[in-house]
C-alpha atoms as a PDB file:
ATOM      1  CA  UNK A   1       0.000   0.000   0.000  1.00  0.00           C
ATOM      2  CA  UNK A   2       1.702   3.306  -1.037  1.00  0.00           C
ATOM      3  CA  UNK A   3       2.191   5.853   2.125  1.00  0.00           C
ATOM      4  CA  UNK A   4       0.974   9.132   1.581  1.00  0.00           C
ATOM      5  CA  UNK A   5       3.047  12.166   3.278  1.00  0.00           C
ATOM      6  CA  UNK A   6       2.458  15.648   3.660  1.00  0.00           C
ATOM      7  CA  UNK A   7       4.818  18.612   3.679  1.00  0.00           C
ATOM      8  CA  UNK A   8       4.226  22.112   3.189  1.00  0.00           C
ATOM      9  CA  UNK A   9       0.596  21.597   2.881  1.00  0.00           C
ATOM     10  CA  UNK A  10       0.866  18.995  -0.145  1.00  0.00           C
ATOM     11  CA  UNK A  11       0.295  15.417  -0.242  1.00  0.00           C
ATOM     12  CA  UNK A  12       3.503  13.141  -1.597  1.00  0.00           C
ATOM     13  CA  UNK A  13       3.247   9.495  -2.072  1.00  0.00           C
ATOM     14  CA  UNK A  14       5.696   7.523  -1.210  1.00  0.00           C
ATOM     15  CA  UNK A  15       6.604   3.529  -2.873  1.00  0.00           C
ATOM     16  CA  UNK A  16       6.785   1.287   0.244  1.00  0.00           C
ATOM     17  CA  UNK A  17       9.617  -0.706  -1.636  1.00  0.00           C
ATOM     18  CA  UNK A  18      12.097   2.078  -2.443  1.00  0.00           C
ATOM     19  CA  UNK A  19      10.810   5.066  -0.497  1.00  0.00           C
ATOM     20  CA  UNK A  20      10.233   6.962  -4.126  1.00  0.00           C
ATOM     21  CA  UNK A  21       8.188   9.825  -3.847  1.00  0.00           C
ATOM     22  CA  UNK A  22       5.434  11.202  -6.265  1.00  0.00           C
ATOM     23  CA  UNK A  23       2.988  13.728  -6.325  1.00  0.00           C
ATOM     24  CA  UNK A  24       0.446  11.347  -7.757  1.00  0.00           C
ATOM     25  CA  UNK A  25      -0.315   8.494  -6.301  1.00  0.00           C
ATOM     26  CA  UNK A  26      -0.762   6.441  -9.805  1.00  0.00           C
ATOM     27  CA  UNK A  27       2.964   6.919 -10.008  1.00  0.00           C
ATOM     28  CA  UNK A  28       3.696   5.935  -6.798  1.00  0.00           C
ATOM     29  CA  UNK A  29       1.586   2.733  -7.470  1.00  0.00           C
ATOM     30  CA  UNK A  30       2.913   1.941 -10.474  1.00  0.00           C
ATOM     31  CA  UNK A  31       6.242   2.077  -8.799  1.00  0.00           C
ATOM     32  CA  UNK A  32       5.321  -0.491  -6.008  1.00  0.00           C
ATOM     33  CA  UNK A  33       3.862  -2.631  -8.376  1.00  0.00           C
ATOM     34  CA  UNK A  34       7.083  -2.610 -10.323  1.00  0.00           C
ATOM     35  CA  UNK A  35       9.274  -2.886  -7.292  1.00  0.00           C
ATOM     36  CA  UNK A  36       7.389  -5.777  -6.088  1.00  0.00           C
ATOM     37  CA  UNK A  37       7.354  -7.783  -8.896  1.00  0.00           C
ATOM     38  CA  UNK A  38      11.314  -7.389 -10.442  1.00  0.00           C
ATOM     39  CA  UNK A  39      12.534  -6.061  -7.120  1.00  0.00           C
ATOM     40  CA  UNK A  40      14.175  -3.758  -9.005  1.00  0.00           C
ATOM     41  CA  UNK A  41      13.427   0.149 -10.012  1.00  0.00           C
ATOM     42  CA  UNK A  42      12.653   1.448 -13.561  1.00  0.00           C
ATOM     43  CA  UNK A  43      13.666   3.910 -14.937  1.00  0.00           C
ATOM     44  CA  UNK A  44      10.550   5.625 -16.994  1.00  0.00           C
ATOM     45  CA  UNK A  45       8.746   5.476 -13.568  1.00  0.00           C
ATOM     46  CA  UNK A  46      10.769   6.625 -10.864  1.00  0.00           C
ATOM     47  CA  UNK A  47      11.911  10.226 -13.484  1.00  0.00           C
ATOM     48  CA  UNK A  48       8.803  10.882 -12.343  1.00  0.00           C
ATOM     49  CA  UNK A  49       9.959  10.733  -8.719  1.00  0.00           C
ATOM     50  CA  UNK A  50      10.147  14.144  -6.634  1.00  0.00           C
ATOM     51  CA  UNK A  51      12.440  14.743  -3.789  1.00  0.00           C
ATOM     52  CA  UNK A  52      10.571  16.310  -0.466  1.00  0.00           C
END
């Protein structure tokens, strides 16, 4: 389940695999999902990552 974070009054979502953050929570889903499955990152989701 992805974690959702707040900082300066905006939600983040964070990948409970890698700790990735993302302003959307698709992304951060589609991150898990990946991470989960090839316990591994990739790269066309996580340049969609945000650092907070």
């Amino acid at each position: 389940m992805v974690k959702e974070n707040k900082k300066n009054n905006k939600k983040y979502f964070a990948c409970e695999e890698c700790n990735f953050a993302y302003e959307s929570k698709d992304w951060a889903q589609k991150c898990e999902n990946w991470c989960r499955e090839h316990h591994s990152c990739n790269v066309e989701i996580t340049k969609h990552a945000v650092q907070i």
